[in-house]
C-alpha atoms as a PDB file:
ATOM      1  CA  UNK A   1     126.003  94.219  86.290  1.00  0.00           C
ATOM      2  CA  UNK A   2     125.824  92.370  89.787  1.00  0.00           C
ATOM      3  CA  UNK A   3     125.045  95.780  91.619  1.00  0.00           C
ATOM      4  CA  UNK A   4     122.679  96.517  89.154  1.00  0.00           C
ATOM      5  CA  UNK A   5     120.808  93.519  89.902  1.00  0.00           C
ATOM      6  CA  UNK A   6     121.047  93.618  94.097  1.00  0.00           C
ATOM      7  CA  UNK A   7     120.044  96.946  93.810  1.00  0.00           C
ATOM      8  CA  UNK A   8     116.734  96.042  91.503  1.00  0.00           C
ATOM      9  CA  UNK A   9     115.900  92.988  93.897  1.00  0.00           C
ATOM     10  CA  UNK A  10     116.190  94.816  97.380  1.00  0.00           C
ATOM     11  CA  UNK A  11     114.311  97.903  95.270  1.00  0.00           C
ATOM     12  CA  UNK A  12     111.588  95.418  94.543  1.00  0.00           C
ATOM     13  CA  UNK A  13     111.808  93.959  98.293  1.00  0.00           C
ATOM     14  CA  UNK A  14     110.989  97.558  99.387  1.00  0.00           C
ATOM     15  CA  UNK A  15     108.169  98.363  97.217  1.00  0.00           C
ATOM     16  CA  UNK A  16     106.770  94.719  98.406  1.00  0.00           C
ATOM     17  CA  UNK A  17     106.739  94.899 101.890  1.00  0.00           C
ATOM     18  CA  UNK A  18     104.508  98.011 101.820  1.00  0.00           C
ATOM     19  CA  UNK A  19     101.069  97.499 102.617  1.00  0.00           C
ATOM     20  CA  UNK A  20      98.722  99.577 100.201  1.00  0.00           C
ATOM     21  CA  UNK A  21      95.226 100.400 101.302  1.00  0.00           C
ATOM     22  CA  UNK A  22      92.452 102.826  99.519  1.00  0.00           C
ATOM     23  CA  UNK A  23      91.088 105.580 101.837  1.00  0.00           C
ATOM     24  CA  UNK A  24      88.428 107.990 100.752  1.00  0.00           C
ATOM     25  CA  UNK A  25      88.139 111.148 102.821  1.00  0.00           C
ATOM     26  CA  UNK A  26      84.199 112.534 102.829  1.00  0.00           C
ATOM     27  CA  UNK A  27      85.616 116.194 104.530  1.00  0.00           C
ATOM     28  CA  UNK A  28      89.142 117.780 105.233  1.00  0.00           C
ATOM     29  CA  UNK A  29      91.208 115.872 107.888  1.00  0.00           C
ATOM     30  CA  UNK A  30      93.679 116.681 109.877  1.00  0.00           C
ATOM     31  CA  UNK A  31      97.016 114.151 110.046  1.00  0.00           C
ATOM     32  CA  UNK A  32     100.009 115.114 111.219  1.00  0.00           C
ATOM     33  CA  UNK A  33      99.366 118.639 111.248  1.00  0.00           C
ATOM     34  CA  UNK A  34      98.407 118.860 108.011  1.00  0.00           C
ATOM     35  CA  UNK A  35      95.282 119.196 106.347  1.00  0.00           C
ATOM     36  CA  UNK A  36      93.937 116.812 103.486  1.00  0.00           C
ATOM     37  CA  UNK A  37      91.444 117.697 101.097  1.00  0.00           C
ATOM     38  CA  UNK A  38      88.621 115.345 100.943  1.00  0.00           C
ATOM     39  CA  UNK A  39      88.556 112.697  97.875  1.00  0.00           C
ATOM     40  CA  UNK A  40      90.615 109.422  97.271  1.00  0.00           C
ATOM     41  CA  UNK A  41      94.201 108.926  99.073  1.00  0.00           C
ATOM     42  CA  UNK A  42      96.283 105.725  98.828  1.00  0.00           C
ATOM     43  CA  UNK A  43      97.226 104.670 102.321  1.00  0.00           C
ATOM     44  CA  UNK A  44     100.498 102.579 102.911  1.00  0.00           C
ATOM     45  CA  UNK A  45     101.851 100.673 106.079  1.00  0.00           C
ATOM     46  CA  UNK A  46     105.546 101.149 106.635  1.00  0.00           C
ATOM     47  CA  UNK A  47     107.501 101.051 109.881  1.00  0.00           C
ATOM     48  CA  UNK A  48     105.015 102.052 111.960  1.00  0.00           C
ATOM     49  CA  UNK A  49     104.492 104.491 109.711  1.00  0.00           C
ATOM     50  CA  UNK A  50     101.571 105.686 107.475  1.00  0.00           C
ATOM     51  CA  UNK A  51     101.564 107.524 104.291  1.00  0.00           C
ATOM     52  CA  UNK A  52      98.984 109.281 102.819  1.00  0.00           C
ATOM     53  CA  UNK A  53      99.113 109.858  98.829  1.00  0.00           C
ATOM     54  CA  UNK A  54      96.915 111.502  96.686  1.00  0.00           C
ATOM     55  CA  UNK A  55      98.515 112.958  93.341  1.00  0.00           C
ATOM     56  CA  UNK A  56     102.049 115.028  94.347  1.00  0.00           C
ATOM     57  CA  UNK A  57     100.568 115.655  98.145  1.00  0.00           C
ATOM     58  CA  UNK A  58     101.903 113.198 101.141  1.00  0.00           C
ATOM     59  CA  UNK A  59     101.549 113.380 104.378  1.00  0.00           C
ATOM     60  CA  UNK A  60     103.990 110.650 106.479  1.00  0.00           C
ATOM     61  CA  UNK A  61     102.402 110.052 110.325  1.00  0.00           C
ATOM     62  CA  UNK A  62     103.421 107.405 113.009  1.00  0.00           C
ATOM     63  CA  UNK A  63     100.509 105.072 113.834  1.00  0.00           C
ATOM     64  CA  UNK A  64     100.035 102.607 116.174  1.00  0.00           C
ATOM     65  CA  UNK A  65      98.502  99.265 114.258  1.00  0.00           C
ATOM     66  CA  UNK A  66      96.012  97.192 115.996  1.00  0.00           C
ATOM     67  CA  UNK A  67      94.278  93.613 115.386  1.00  0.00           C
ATOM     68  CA  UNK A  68      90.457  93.587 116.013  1.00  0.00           C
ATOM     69  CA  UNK A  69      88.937  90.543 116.872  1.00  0.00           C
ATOM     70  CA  UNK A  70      87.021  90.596 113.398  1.00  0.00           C
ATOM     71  CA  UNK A  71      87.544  91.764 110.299  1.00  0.00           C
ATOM     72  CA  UNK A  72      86.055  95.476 109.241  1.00  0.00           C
ATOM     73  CA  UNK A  73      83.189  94.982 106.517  1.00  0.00           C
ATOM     74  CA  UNK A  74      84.304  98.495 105.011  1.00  0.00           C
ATOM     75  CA  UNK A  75      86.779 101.494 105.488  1.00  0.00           C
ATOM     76  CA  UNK A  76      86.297 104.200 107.915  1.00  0.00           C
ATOM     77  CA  UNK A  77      87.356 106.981 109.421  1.00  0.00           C
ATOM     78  CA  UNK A  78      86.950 108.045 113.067  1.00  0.00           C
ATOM     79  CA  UNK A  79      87.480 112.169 114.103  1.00  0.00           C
ATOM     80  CA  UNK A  80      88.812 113.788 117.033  1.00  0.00           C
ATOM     81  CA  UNK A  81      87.476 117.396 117.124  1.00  0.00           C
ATOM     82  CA  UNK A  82      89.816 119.935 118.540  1.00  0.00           C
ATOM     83  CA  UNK A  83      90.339 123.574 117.526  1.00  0.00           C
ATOM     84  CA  UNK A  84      87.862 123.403 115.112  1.00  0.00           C
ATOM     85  CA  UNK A  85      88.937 120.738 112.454  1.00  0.00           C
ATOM     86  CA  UNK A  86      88.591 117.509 112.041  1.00  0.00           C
ATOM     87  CA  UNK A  87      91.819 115.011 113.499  1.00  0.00           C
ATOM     88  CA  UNK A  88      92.225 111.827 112.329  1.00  0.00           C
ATOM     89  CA  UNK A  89      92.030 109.437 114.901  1.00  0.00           C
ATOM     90  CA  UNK A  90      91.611 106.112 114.298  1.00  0.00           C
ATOM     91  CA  UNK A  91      91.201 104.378 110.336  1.00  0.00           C
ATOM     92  CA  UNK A  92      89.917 100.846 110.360  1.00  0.00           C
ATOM     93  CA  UNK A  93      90.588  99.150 107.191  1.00  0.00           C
ATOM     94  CA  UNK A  94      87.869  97.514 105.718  1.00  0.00           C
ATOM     95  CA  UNK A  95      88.319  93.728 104.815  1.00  0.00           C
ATOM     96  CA  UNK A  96      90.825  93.109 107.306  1.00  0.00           C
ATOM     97  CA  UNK A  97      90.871  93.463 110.774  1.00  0.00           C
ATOM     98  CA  UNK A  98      93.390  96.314 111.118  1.00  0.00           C
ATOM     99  CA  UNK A  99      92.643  99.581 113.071  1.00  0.00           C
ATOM    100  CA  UNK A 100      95.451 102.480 112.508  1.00  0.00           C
ATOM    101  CA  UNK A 101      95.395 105.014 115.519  1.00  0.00           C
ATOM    102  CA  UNK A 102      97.127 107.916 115.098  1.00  0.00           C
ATOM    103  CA  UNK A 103      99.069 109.759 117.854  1.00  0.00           C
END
């Protein structure tokens, strides 16, 4: 019954730490090599890592997170064109004052 319950709380622990953000996509993106369709994707901040989510799709890409020196009034996106598609680049999170460049 103990491990059962040291497994729940460092389960829960996990699942806290994650930062969750909302990121809508307006046209198909690039990230990590793979391309995202656009529409709604949950965004989470792990490790240096972020995670893109939307239904059974996720994408997993390192990112380098930055403090602005003021918060973002709203979510956006910022391309890199190469090759003919849209990259992500750079996602500044709207509320905060957190930019997320991508490598």
């Amino acid at each position: 019954m103990k491990k059962l319950l040291v497994l729940f709380v460092l389960l829960a622990v996990g699942i806290a730490s994650a930062k969750t953000y909302s990121v809508t996509l307006f046209q198909p993106s690039i990230v990590a090599g793979t391309e995202l369709k656009p529409g709604e994707y949950r965004l989470e901040l792990q490790d240096g890592k972020a995670i893109l989510r939307a239904g059974k799709q996720r994408v997993e890409a390192p990112v380098k997170v930055e403090n602005a020196d003021t918060k973002f009034s709203s979510t956006s996106v910022r391309y890199a064109a190469g090759e003919g598609k849209a990259r992500i680049q750079e996602i500044r999170l709207g509320g905060t004052n957190l930019r997320l460049v991508f490598d």
